[in-house]
ModelCIF file with pLDDT and N, C-alpha, C, O atoms, coordinates in Angstrom:
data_MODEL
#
_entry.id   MODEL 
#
_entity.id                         1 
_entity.type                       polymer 
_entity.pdbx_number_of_molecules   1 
#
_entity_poly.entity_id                      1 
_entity_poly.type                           'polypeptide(L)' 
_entity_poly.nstd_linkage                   no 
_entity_poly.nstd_monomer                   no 
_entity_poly.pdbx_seq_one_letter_code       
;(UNK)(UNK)(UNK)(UNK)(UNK)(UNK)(UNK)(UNK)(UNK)(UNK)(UNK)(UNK)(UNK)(UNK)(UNK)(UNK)
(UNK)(UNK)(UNK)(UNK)(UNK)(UNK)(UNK)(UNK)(UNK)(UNK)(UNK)(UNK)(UNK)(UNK)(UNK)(UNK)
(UNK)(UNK)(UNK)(UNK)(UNK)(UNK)(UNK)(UNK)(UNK)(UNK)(UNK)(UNK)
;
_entity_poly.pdbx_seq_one_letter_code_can   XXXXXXXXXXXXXXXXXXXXXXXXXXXXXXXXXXXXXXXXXXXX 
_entity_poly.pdbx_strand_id                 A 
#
loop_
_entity_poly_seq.entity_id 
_entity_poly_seq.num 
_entity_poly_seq.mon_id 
_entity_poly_seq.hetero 
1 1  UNK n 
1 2  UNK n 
1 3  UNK n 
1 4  UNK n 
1 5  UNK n 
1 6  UNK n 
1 7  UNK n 
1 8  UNK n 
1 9  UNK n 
1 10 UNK n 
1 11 UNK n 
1 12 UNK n 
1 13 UNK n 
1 14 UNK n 
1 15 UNK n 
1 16 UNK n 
1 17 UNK n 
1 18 UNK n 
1 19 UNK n 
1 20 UNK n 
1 21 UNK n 
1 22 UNK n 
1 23 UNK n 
1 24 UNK n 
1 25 UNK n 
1 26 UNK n 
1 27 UNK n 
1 28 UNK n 
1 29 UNK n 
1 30 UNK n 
1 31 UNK n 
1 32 UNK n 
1 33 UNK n 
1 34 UNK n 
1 35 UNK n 
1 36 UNK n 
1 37 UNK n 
1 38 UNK n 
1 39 UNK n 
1 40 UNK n 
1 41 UNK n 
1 42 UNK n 
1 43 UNK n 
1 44 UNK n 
#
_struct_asym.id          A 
_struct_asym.entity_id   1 
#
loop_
_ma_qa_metric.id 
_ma_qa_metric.mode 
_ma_qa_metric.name 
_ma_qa_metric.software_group_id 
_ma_qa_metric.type 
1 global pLDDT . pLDDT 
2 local  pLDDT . pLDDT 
#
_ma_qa_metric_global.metric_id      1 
_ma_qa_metric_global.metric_value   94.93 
_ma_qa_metric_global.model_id       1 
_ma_qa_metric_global.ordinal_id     1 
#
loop_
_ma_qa_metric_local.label_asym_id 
_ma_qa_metric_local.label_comp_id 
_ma_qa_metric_local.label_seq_id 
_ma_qa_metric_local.metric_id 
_ma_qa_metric_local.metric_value 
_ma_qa_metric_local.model_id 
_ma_qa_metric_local.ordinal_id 
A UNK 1  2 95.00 1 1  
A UNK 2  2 94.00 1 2  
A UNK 3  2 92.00 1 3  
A UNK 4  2 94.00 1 4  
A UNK 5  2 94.00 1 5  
A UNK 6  2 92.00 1 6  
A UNK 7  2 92.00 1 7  
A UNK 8  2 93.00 1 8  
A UNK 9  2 95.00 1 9  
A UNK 10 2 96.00 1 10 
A UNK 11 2 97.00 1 11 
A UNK 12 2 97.00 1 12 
A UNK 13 2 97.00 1 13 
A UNK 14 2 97.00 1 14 
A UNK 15 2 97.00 1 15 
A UNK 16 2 97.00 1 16 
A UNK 17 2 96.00 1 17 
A UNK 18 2 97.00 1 18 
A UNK 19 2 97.00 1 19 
A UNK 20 2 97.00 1 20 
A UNK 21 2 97.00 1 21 
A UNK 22 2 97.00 1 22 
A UNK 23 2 97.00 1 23 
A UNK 24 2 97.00 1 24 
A UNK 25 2 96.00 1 25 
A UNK 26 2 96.00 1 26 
A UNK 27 2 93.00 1 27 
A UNK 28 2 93.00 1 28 
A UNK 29 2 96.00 1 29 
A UNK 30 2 95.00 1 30 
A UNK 31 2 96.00 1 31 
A UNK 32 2 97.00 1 32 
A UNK 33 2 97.00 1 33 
A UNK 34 2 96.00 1 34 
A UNK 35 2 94.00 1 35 
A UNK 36 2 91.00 1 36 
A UNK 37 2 89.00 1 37 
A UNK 38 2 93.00 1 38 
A UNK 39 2 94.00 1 39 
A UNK 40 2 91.00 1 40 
A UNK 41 2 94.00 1 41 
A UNK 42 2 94.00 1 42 
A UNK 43 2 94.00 1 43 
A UNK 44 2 94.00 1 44 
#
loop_
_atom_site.group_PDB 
_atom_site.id 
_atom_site.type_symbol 
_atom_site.label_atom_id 
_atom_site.label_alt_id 
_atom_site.label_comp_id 
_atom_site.label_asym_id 
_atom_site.label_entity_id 
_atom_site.label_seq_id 
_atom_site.pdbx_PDB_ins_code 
_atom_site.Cartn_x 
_atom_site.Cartn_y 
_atom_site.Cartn_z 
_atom_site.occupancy 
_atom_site.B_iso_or_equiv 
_atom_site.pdbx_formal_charge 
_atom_site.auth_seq_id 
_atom_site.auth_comp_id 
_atom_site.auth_asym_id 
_atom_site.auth_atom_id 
_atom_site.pdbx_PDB_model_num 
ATOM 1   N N  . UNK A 1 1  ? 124.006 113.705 99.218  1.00 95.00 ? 1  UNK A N  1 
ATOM 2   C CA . UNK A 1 1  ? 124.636 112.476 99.702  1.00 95.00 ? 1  UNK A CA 1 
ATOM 3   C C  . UNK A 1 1  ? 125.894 112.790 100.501 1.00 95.00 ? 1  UNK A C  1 
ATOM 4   O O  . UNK A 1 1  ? 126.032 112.431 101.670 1.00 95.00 ? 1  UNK A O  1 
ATOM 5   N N  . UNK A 1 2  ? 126.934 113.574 99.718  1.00 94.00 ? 2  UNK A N  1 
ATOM 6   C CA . UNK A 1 2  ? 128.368 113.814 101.034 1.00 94.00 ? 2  UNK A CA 1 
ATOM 7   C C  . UNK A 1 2  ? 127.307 114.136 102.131 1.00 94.00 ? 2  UNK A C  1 
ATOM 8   O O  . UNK A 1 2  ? 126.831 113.254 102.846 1.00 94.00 ? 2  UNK A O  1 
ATOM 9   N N  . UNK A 1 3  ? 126.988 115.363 102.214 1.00 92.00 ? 3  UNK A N  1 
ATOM 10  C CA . UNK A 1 3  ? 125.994 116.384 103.164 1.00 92.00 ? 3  UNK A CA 1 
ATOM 11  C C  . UNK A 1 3  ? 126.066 115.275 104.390 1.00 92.00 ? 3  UNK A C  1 
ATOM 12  O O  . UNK A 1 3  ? 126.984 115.260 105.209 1.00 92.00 ? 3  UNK A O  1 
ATOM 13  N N  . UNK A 1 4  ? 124.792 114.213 104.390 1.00 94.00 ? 4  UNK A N  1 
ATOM 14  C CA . UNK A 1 4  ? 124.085 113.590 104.825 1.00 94.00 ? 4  UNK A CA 1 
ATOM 15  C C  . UNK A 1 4  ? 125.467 112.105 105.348 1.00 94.00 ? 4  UNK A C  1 
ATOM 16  O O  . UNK A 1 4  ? 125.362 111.484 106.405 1.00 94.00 ? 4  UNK A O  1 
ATOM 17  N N  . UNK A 1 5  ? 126.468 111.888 104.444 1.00 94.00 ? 5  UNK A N  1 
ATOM 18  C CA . UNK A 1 5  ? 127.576 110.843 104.851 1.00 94.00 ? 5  UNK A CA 1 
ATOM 19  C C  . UNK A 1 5  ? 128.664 111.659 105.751 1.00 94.00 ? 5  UNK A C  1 
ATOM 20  O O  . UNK A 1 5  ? 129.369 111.111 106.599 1.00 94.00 ? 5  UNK A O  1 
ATOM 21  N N  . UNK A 1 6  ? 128.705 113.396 105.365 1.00 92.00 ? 6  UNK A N  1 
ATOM 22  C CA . UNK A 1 6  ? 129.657 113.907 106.757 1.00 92.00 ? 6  UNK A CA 1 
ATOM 23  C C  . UNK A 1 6  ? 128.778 114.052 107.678 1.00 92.00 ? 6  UNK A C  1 
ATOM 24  O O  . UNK A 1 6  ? 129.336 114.480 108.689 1.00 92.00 ? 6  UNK A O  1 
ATOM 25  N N  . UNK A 1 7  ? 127.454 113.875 107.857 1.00 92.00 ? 7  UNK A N  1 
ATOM 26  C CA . UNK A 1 7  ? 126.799 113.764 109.437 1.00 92.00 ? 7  UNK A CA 1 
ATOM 27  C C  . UNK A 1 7  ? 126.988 112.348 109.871 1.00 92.00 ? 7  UNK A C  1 
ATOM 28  O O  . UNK A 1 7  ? 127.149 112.158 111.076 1.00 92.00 ? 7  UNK A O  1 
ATOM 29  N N  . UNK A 1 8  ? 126.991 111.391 109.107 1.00 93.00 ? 8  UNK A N  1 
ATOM 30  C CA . UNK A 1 8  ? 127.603 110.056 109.659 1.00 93.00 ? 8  UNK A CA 1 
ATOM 31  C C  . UNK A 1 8  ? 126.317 108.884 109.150 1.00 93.00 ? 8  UNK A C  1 
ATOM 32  O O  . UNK A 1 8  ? 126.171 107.734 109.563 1.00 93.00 ? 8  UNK A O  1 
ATOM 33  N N  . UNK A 1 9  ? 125.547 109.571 108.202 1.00 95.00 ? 9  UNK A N  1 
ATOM 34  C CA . UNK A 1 9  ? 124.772 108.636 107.350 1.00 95.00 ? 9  UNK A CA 1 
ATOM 35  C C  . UNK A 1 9  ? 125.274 107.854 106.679 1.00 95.00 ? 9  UNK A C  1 
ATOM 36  O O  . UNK A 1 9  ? 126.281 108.330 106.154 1.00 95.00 ? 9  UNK A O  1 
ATOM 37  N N  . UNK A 1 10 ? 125.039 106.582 106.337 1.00 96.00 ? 10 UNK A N  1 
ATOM 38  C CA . UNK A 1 10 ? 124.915 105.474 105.205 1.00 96.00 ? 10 UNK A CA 1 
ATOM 39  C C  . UNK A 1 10 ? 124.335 105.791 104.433 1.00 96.00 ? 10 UNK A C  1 
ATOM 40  O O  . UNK A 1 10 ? 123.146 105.649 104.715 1.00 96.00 ? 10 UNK A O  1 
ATOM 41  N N  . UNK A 1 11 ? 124.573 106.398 103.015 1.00 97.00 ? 11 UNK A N  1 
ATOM 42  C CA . UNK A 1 11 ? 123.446 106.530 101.747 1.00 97.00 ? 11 UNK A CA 1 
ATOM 43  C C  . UNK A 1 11 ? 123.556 105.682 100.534 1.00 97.00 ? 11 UNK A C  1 
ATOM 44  O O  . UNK A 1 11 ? 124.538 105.374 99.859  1.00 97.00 ? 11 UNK A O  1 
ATOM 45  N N  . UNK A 1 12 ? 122.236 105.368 100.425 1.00 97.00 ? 12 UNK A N  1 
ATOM 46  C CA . UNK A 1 12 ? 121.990 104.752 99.184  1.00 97.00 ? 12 UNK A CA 1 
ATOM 47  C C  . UNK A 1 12 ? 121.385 105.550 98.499  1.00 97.00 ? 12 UNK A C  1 
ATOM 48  O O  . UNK A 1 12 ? 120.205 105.829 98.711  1.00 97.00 ? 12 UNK A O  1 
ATOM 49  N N  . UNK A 1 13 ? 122.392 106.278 97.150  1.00 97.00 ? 13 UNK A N  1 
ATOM 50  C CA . UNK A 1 13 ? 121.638 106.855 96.423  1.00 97.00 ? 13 UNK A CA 1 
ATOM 51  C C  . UNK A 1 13 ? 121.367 107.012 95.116  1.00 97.00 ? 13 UNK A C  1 
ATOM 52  O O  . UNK A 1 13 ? 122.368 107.180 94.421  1.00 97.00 ? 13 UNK A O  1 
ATOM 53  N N  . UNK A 1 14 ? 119.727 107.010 94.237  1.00 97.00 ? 14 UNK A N  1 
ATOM 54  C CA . UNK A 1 14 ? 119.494 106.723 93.439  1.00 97.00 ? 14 UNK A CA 1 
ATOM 55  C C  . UNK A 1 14 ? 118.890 107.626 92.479  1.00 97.00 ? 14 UNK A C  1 
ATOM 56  O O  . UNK A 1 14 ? 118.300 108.607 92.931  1.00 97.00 ? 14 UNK A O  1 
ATOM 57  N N  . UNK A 1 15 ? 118.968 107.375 90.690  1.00 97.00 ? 15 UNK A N  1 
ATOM 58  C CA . UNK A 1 15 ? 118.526 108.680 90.075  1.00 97.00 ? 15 UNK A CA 1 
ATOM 59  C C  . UNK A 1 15 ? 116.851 108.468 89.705  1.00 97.00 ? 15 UNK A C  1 
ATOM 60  O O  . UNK A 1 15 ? 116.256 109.402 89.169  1.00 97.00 ? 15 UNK A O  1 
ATOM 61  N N  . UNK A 1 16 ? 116.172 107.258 90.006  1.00 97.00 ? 16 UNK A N  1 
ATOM 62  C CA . UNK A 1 16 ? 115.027 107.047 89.284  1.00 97.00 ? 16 UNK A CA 1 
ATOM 63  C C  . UNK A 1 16 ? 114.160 106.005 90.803  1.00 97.00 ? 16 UNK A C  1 
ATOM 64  O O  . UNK A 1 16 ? 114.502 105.458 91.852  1.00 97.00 ? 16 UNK A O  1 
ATOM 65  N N  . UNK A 1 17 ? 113.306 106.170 90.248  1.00 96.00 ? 17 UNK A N  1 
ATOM 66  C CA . UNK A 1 17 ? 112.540 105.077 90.989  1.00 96.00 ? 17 UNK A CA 1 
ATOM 67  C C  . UNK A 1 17 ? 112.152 104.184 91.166  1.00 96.00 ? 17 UNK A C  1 
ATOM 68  O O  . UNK A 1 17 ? 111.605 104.178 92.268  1.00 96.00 ? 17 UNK A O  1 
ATOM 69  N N  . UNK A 1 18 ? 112.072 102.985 90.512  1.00 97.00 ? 18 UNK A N  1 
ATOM 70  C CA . UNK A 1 18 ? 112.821 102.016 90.047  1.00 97.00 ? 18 UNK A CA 1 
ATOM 71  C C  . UNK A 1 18 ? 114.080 101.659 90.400  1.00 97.00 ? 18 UNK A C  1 
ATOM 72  O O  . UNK A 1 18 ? 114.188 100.672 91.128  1.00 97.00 ? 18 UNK A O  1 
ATOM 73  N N  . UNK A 1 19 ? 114.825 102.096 90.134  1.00 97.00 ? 19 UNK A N  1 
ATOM 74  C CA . UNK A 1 19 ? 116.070 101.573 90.666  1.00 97.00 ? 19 UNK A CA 1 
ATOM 75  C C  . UNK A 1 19 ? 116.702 102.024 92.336  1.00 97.00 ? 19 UNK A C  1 
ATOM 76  O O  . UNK A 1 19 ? 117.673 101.635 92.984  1.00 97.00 ? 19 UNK A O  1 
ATOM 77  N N  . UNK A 1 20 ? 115.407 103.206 92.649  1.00 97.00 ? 20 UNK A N  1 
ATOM 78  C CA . UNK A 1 20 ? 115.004 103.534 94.082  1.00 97.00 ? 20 UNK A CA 1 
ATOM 79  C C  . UNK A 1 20 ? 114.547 102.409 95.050  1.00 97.00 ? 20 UNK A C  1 
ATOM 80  O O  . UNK A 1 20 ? 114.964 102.178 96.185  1.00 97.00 ? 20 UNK A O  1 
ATOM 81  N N  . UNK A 1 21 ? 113.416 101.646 94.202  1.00 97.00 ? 21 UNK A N  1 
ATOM 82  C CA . UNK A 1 21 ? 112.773 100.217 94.631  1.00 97.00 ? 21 UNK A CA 1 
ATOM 83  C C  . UNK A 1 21 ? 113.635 99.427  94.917  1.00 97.00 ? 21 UNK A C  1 
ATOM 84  O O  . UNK A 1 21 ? 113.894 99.174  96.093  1.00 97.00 ? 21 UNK A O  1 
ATOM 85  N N  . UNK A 1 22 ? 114.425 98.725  93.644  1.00 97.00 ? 22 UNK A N  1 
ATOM 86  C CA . UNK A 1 22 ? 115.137 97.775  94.095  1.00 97.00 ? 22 UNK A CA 1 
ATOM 87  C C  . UNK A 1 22 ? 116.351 97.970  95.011  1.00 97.00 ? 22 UNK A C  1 
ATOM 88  O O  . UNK A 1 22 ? 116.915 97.054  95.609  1.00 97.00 ? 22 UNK A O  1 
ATOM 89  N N  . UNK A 1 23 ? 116.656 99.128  95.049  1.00 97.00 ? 23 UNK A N  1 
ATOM 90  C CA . UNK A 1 23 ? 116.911 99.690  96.124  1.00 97.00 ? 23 UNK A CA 1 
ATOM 91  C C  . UNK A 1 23 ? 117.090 99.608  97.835  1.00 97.00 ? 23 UNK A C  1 
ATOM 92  O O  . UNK A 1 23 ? 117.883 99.413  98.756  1.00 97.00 ? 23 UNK A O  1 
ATOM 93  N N  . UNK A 1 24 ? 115.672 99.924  97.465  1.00 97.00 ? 24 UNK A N  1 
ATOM 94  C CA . UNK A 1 24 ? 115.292 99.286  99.163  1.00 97.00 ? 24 UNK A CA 1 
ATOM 95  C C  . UNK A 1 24 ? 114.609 98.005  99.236  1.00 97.00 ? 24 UNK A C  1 
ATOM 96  O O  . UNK A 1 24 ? 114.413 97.445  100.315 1.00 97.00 ? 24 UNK A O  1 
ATOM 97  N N  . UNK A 1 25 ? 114.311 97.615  98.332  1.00 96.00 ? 25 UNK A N  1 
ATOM 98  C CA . UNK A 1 25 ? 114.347 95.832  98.394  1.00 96.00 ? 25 UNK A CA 1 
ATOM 99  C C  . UNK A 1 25 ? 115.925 95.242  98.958  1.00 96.00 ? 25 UNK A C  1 
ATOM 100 O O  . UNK A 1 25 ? 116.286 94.650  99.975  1.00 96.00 ? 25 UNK A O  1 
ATOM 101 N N  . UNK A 1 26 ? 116.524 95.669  97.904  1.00 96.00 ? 26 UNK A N  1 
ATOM 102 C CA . UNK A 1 26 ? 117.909 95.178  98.424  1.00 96.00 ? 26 UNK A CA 1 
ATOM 103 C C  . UNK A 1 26 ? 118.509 95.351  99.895  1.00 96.00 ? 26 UNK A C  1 
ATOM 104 O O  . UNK A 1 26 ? 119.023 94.353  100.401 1.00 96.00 ? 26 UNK A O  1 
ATOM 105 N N  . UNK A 1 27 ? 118.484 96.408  100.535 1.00 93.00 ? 27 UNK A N  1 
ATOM 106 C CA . UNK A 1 27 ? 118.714 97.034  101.183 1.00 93.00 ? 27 UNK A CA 1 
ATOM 107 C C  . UNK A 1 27 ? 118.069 97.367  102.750 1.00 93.00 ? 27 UNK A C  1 
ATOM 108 O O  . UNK A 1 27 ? 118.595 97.509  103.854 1.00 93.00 ? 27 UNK A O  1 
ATOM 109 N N  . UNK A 1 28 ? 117.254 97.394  102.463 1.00 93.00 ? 28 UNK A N  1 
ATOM 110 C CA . UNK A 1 28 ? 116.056 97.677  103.676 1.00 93.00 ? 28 UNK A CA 1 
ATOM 111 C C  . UNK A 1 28 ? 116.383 98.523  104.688 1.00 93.00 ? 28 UNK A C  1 
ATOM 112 O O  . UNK A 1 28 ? 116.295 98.206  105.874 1.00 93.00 ? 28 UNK A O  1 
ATOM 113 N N  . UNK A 1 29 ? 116.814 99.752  104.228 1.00 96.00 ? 29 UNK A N  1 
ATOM 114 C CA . UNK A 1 29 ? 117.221 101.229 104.805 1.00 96.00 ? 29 UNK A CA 1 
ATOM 115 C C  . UNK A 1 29 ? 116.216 101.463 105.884 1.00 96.00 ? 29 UNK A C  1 
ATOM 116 O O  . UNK A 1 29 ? 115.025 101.154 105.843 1.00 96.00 ? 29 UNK A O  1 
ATOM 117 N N  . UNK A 1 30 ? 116.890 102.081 106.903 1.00 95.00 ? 30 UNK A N  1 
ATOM 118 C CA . UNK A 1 30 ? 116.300 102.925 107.674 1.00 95.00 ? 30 UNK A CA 1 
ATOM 119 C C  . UNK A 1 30 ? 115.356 103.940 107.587 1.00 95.00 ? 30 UNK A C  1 
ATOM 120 O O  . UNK A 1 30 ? 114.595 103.934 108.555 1.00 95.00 ? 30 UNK A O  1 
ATOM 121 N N  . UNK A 1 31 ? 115.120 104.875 106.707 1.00 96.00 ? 31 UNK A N  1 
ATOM 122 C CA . UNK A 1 31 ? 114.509 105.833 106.059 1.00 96.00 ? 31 UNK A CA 1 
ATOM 123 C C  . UNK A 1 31 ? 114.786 105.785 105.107 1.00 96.00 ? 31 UNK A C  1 
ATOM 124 O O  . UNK A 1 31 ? 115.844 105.254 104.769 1.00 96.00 ? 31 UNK A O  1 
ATOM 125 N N  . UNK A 1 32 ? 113.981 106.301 104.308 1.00 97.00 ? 32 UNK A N  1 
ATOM 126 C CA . UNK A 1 32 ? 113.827 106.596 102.741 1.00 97.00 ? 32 UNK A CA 1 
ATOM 127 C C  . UNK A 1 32 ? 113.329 108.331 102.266 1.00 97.00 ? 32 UNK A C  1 
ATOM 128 O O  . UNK A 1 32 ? 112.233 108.792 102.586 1.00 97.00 ? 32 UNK A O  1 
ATOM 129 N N  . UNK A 1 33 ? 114.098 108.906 101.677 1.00 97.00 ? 33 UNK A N  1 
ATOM 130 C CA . UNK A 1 33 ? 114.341 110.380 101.245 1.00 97.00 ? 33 UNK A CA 1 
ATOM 131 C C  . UNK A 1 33 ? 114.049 110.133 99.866  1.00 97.00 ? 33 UNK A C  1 
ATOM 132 O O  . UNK A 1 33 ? 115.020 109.662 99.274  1.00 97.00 ? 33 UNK A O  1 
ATOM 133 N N  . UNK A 1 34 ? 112.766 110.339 98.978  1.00 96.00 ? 34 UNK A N  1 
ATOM 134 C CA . UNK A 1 34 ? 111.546 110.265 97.714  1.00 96.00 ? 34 UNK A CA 1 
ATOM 135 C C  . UNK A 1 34 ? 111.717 111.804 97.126  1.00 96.00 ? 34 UNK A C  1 
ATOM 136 O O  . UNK A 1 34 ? 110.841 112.603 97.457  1.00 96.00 ? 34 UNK A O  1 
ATOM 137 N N  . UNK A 1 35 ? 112.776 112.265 96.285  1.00 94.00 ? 35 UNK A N  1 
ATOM 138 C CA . UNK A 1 35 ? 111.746 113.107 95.605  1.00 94.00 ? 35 UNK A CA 1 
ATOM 139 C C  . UNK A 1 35 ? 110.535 113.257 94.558  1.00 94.00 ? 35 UNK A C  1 
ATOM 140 O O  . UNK A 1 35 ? 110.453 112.470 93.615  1.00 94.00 ? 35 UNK A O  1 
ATOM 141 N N  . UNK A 1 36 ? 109.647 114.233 94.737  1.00 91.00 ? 36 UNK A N  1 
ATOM 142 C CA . UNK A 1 36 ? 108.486 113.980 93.990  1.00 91.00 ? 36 UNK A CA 1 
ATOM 143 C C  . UNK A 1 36 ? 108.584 113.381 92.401  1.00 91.00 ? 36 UNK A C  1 
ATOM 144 O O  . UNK A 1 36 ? 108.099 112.391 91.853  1.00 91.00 ? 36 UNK A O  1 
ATOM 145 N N  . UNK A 1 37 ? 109.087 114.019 92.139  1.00 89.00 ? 37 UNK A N  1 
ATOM 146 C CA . UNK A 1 37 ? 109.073 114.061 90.503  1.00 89.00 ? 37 UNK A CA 1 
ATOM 147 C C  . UNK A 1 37 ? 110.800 113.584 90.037  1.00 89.00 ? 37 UNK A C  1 
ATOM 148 O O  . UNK A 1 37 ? 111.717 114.335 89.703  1.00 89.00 ? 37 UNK A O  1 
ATOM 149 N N  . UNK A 1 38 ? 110.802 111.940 90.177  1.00 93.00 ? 38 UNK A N  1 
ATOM 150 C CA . UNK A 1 38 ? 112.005 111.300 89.754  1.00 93.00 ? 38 UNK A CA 1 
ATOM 151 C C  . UNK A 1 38 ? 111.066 110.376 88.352  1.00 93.00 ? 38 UNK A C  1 
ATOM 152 O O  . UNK A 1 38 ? 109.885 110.033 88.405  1.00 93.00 ? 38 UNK A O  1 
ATOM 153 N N  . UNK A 1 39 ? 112.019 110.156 87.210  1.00 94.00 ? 39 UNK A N  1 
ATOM 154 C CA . UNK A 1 39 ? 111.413 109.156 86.016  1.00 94.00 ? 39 UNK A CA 1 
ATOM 155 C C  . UNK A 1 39 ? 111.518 108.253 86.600  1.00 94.00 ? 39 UNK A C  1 
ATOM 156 O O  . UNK A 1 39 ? 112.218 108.065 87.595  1.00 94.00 ? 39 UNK A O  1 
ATOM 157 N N  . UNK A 1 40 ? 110.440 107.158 85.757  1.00 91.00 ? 40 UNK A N  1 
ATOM 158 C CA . UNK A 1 40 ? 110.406 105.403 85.540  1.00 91.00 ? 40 UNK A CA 1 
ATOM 159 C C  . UNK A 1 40 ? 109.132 105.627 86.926  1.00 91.00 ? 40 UNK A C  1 
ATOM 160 O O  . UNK A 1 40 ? 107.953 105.979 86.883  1.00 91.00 ? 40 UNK A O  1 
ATOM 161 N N  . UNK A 1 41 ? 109.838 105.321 87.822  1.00 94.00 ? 41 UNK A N  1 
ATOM 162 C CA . UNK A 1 41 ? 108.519 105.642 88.774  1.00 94.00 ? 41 UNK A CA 1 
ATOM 163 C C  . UNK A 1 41 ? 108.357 107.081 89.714  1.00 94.00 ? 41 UNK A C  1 
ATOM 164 O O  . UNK A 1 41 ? 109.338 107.364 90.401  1.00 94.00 ? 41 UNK A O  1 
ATOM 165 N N  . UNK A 1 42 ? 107.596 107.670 89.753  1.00 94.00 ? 42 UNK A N  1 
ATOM 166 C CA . UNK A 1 42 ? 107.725 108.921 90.284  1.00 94.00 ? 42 UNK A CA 1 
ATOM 167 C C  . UNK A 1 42 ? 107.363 108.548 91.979  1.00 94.00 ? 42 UNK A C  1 
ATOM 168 O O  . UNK A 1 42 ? 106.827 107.493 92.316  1.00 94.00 ? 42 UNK A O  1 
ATOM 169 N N  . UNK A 1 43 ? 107.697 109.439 92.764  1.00 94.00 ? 43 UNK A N  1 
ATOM 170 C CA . UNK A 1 43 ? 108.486 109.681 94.260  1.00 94.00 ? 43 UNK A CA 1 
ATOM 171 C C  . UNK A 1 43 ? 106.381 109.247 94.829  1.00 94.00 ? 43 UNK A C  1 
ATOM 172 O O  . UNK A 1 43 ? 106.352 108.931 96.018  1.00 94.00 ? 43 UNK A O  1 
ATOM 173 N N  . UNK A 1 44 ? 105.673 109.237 94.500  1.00 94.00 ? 44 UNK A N  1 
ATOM 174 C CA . UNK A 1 44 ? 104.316 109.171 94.876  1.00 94.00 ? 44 UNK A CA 1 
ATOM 175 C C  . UNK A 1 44 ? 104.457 108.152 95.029  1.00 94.00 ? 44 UNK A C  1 
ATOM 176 O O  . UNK A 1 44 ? 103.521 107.449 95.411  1.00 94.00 ? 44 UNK A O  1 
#
């Protein structure tokens, strides 16, 4: 997240998937960055 906010990104960032979802419900980001294997809902 810094990484990606000192190139001049906006991040929304989340530990699960689920709260990844509402997430981008809320939100409705530009791209979305999924890793595979997050709990509650996995990155698939």
């Amino acid at each position: 997240q810094l990484a990606l906010e000192r190139d001049g990104f906006v991040v929304t960032a989340m530990p699960d998937g689920l709260s990844g979802l509402e997430a981008f419900r809320a939100n409705r980001p530009d791209i979305a960055l999924l890793d595979v294997m997050v709990p509650g809902l996995d990155g698939v």
